[in-house]
N, C-alpha and C. Protein backbone atom coordinates (compact mmCIF):
# COMPACT_ATOMS: atom_id res chain seq x y z
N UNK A 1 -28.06 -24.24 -14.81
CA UNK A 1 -27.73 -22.89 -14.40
C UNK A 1 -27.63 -22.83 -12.87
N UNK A 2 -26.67 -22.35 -12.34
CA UNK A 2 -26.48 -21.99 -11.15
C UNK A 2 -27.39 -20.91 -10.08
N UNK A 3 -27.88 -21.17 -9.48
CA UNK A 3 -28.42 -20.24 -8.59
C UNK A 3 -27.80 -19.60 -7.77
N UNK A 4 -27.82 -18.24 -8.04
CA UNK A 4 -27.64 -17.11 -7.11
C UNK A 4 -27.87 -17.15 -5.52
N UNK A 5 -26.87 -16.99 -4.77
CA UNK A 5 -26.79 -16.97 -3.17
C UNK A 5 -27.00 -16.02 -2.90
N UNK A 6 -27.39 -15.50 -1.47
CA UNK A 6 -27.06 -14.26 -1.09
C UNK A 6 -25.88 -14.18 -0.64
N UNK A 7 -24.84 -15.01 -0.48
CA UNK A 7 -23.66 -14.53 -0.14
C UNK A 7 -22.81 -14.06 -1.60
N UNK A 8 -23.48 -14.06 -2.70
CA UNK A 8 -22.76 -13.82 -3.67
C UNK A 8 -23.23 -12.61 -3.76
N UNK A 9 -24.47 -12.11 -3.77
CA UNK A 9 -24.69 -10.80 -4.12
C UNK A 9 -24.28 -9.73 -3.32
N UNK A 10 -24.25 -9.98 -1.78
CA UNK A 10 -23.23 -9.49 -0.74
C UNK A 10 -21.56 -9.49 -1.03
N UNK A 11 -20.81 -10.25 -1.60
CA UNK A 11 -19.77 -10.37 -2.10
C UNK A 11 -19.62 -9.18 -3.59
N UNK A 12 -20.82 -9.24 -4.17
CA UNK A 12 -21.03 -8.39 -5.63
C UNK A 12 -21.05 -6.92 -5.00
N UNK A 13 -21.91 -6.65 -4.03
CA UNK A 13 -22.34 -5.65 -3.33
C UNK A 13 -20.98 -4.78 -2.71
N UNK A 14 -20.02 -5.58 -1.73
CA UNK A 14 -18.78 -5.06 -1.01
C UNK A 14 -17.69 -4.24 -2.24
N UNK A 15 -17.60 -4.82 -3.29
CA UNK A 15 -16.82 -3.63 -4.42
C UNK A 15 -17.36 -2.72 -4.34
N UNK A 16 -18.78 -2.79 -4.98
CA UNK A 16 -19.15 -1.48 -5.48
C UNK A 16 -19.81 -0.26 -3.78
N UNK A 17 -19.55 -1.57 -2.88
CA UNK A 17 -19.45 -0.28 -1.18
C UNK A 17 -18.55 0.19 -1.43
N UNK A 18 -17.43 -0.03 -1.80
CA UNK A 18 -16.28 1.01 -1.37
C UNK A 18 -16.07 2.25 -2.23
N UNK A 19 -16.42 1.94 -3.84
CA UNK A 19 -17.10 3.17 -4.31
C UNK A 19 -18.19 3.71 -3.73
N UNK A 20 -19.21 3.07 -3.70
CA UNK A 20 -19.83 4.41 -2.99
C UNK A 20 -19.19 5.32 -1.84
N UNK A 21 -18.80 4.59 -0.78
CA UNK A 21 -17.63 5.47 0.22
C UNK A 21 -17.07 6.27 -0.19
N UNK A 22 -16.15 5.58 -1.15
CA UNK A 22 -15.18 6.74 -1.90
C UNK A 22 -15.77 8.30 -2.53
N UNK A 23 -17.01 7.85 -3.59
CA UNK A 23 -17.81 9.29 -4.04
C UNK A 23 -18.16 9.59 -2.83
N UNK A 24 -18.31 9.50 -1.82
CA UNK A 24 -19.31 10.39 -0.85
C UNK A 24 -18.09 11.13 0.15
N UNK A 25 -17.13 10.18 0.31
CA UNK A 25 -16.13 11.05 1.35
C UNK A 25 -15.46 12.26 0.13
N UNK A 26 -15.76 12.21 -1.27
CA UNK A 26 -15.14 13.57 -2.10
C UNK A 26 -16.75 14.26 -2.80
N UNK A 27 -17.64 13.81 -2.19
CA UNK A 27 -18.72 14.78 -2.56
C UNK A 27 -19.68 14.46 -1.31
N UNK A 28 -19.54 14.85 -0.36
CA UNK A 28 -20.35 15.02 0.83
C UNK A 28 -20.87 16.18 0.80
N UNK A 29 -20.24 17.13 0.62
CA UNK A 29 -20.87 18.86 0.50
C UNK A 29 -22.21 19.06 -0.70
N UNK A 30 -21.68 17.98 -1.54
CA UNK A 30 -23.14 18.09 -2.87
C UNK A 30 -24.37 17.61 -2.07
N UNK A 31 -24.22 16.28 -1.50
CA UNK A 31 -25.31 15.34 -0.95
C UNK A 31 -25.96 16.51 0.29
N UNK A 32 -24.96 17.05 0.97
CA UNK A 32 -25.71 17.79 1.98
C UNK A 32 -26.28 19.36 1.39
N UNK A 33 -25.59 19.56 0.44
CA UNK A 33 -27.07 21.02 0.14
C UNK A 33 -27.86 20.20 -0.58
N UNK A 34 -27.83 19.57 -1.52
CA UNK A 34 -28.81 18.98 -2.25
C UNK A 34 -29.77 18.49 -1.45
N UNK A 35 -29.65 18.15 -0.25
CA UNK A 35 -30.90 17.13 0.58
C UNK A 35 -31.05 18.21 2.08
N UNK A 36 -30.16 18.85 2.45
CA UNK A 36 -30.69 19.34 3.74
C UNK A 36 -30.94 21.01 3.44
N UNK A 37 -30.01 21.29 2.38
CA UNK A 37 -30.24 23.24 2.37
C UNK A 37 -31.60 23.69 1.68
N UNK A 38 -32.41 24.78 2.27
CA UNK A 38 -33.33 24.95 1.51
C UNK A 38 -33.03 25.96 0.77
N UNK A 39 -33.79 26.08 -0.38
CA UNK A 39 -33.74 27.03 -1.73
C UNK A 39 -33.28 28.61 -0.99
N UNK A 40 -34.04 29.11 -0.24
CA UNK A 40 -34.05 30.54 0.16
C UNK A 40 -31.84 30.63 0.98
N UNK A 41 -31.55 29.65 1.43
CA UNK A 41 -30.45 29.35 2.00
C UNK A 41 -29.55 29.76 0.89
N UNK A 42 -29.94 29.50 -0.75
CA UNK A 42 -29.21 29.33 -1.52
C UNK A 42 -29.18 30.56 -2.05
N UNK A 43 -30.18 31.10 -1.60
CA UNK A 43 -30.18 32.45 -2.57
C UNK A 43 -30.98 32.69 -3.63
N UNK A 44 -32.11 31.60 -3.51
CA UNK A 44 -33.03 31.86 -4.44
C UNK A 44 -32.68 31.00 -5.97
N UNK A 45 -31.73 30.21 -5.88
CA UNK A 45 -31.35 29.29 -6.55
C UNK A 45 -31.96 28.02 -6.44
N UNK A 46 -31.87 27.64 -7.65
CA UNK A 46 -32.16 25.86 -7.72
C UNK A 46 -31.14 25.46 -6.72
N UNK A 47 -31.59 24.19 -6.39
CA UNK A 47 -30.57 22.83 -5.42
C UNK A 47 -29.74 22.90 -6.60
N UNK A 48 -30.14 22.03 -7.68
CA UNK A 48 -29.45 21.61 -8.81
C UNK A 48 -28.23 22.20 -9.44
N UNK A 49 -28.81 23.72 -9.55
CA UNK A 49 -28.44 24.60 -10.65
C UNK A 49 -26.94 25.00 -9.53
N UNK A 50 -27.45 25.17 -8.14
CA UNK A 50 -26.12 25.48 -7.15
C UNK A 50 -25.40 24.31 -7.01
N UNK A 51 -25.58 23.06 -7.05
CA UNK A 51 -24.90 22.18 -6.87
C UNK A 51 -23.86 21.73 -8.25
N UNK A 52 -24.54 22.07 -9.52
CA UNK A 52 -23.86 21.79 -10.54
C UNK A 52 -22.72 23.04 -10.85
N UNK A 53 -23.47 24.30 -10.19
CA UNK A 53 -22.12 25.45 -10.39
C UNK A 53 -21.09 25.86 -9.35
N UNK A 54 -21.17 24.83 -8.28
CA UNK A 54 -20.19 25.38 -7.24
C UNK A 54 -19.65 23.68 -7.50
N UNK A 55 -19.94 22.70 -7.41
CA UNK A 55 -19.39 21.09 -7.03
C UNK A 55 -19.73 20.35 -8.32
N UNK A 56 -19.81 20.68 -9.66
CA UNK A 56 -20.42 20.08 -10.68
C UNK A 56 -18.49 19.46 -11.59
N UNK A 57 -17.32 19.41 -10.84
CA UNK A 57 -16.34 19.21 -11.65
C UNK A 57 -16.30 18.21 -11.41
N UNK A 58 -16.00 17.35 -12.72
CA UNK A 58 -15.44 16.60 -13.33
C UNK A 58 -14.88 15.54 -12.69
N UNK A 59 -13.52 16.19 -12.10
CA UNK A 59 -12.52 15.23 -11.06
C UNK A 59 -13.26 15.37 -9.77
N UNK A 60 -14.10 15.98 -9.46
CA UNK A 60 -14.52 15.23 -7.74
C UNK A 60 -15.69 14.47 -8.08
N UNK A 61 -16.39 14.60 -9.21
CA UNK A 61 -17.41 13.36 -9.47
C UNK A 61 -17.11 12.16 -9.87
N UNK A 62 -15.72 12.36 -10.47
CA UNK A 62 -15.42 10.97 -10.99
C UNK A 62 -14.37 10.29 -10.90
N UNK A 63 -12.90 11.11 -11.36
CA UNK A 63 -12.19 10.65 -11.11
C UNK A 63 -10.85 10.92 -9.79
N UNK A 64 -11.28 11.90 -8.84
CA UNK A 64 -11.23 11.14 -7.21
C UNK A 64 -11.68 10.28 -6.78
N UNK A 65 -12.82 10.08 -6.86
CA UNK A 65 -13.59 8.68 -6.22
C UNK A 65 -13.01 7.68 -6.81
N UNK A 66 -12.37 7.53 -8.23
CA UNK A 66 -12.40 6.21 -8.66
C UNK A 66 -10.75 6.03 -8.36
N UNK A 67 -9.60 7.22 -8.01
CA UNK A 67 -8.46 7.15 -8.08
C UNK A 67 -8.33 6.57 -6.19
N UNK A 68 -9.29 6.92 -5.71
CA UNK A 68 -9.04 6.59 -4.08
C UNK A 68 -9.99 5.09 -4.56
N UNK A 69 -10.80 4.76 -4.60
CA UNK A 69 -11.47 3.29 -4.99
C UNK A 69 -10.00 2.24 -5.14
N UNK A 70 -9.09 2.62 -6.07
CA UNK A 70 -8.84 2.01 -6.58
C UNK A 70 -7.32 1.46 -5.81
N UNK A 71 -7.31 2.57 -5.26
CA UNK A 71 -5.76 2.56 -4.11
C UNK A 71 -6.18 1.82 -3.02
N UNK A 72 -7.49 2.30 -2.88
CA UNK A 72 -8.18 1.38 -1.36
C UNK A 72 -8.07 -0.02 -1.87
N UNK A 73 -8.55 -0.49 -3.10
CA UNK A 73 -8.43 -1.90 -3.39
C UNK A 73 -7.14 -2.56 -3.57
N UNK A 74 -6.05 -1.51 -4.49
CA UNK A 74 -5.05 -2.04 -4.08
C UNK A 74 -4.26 -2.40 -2.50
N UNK A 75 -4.69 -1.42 -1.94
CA UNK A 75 -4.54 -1.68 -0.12
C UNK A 75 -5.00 -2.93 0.54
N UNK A 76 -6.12 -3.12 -0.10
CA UNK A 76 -6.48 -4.40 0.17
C UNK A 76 -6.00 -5.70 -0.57
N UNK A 77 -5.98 -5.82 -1.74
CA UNK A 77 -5.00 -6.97 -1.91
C UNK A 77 -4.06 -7.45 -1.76
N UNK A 78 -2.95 -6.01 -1.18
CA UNK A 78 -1.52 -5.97 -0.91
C UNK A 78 -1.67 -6.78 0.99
N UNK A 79 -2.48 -6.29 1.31
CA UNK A 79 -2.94 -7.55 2.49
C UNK A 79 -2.78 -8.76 2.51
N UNK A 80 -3.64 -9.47 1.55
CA UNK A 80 -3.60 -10.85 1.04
C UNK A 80 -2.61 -11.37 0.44
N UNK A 81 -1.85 -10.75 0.17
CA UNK A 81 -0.71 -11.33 -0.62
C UNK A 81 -0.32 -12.13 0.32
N UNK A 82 0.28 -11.70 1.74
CA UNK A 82 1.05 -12.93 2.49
C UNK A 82 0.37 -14.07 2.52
N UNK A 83 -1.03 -14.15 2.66
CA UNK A 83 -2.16 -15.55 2.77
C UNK A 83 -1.91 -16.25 1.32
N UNK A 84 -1.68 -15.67 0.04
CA UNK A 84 -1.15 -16.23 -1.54
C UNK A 84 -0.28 -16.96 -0.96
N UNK A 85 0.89 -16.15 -0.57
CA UNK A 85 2.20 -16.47 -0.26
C UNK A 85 2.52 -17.80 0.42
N UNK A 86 1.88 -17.99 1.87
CA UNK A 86 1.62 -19.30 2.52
C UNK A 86 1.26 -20.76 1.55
N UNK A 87 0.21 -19.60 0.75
CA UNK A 87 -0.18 -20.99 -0.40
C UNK A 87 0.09 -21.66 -1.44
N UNK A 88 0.89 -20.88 -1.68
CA UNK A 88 1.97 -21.29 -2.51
C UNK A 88 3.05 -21.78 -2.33
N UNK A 89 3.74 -21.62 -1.25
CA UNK A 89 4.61 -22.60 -0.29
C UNK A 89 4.39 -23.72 -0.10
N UNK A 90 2.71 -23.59 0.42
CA UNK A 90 2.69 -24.93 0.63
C UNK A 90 2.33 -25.48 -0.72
N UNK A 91 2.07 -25.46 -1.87
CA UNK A 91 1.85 -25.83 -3.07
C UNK A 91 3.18 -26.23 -3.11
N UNK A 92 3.92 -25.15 -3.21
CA UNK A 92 5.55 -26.59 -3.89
C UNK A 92 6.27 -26.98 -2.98
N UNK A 93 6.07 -27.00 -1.16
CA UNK A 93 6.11 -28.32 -0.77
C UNK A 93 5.98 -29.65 -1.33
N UNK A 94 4.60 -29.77 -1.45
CA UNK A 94 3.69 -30.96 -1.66
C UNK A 94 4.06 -31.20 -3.19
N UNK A 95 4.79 -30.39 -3.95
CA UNK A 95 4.86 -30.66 -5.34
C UNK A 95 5.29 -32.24 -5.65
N UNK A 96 6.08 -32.51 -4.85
CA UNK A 96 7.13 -33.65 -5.50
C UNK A 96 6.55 -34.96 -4.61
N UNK A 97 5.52 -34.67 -3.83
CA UNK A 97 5.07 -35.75 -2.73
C UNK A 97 3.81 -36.43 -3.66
N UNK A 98 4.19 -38.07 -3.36
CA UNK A 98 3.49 -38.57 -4.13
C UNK A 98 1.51 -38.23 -3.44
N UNK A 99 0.71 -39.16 -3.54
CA UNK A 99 -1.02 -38.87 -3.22
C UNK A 99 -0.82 -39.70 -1.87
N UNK A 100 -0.08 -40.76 -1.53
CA UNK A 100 0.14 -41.58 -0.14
C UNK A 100 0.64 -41.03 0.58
N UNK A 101 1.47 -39.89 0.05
CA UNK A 101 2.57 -39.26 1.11
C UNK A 101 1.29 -38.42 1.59
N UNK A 102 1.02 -37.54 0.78
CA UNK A 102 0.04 -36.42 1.14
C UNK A 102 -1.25 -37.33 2.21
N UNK A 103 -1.44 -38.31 1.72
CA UNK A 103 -2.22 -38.81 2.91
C UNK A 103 -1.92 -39.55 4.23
N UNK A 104 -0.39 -39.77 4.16
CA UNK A 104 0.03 -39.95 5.26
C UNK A 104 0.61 -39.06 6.21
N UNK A 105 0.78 -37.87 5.84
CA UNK A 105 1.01 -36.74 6.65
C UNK A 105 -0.52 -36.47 6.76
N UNK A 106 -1.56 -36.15 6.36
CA UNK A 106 -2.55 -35.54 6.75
C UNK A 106 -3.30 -36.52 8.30
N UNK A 107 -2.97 -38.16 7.75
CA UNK A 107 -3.21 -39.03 8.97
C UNK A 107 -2.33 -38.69 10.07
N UNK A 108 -0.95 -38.40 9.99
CA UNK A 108 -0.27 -38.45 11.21
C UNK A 108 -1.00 -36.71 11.88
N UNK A 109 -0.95 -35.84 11.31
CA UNK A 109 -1.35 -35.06 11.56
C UNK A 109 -2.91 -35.09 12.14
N UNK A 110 -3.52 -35.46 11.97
CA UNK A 110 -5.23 -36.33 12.88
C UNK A 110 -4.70 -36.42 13.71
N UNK A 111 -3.97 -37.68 13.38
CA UNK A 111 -3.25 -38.70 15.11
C UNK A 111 -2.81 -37.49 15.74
N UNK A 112 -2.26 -36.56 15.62
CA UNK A 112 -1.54 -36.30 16.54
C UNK A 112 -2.62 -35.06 17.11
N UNK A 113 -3.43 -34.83 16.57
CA UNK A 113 -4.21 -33.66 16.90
C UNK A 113 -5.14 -34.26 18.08
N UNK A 114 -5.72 -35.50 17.90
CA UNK A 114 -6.65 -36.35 18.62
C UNK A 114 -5.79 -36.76 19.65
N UNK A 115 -4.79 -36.81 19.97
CA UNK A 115 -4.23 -37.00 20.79
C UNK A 115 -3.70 -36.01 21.66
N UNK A 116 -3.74 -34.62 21.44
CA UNK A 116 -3.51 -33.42 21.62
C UNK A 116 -4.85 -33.23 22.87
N UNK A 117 -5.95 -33.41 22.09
CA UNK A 117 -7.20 -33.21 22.83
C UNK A 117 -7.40 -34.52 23.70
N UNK A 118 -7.11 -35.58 23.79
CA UNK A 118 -6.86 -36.56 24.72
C UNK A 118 -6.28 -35.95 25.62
N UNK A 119 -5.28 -35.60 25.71
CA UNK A 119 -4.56 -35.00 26.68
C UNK A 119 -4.92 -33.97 27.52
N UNK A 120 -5.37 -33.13 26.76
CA UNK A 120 -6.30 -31.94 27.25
C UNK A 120 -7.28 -32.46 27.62
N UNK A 121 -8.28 -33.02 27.79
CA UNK A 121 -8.96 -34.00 28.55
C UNK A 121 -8.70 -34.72 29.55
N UNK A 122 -7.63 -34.86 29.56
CA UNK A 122 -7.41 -36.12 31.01
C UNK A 122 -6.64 -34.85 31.99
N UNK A 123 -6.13 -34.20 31.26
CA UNK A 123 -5.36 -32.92 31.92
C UNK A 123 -6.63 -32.18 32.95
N UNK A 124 -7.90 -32.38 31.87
CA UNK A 124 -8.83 -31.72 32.87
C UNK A 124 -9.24 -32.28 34.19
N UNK A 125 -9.64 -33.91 33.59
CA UNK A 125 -10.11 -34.90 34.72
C UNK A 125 -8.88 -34.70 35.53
N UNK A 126 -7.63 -34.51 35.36
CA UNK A 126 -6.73 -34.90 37.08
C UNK A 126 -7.02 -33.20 37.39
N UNK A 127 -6.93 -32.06 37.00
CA UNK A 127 -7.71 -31.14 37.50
C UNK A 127 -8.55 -31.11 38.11
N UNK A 128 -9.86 -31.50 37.91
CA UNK A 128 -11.04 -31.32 38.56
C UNK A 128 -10.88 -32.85 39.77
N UNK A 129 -10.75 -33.60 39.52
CA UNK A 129 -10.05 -34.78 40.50
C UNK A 129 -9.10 -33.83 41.98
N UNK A 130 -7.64 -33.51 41.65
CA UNK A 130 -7.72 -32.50 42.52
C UNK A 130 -8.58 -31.56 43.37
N UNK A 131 -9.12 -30.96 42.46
CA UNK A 131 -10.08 -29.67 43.16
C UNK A 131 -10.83 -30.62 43.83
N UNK A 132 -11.59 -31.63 43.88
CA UNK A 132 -12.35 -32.16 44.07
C UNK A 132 -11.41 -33.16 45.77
N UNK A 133 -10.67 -33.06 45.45
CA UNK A 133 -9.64 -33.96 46.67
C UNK A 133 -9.78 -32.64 48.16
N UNK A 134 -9.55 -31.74 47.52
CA UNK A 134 -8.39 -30.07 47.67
C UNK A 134 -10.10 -29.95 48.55
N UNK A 135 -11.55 -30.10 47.89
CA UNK A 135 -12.33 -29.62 48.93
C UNK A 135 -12.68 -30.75 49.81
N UNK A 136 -12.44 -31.95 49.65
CA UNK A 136 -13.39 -32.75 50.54
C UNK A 136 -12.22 -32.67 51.83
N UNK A 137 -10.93 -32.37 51.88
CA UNK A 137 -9.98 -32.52 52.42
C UNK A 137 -10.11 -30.77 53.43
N UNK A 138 -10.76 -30.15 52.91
CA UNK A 138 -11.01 -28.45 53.44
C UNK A 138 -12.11 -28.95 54.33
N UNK A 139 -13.04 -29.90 54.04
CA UNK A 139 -14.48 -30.58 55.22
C UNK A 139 -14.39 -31.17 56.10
């Protein structure tokens, strides 16, 4: 059996954030008499009894929150699609390339990266070589 991470339950956790967001940006007015108004404010009413007869419908408890939830998520996957997209490109690139090919591009690609930063390295040393000329030559 696999053990549970905390990056998984944080991952489990981020869906069900955005519902909660969602119920609270279409029932903020319930949460705030229910927790900050006092009874006499209400008129001598329950929290409850005022909260269920002025904000007790149906569609702002349930299905606003879940119709904006669900657009927000589609918003968000419609994001990712281009990152699919890349990957799948490169998937049928590589389709027809044998396992040598794929490892000989990934080597030339090293080589050439390590050599990238070679460069950028020596680029620095004649830099600082200069500066280093540029002050003893200012003394």
């Amino acid at each position: 059996m696999r053990k549970v991470k905390i990056y998984d339950m944080f991952r489990f956790l981020n869906n069900w954030y955005f519902l909660i967001i969602s119920w609270l940006a279409w029932n903020w007015k319930m949460v705030y008499v229910a927790i900050i108004i006092s009874k006499e404010e209400l008129g001598g009413v329950g929290r409850i009894d005022y909260v269920l007869k002025r904000y007790g419908n149906e569609n702002y408890i349930f299905f606003y929150p879940m119709y904006t939830y669900f657009l927000f998520m589609f918003m968000l996957i419609l994001t990712f699609i281009p990152l699919f997209y890349d990957y799948f490109i490169d998937l049928h690139k590589n389709r027809n390339k044998t396992k040598k090919d794929i490892m000989l591009d990934f080597y030339r690609k090293r080589r050439k990266l390590k050599q990238d930063v070679e460069n950028e390295q020596l680029l620095m040393l004649k830099e600082l070589n200069d500066l280093k000329i540029n002050d003893s030559s200012e003394k």
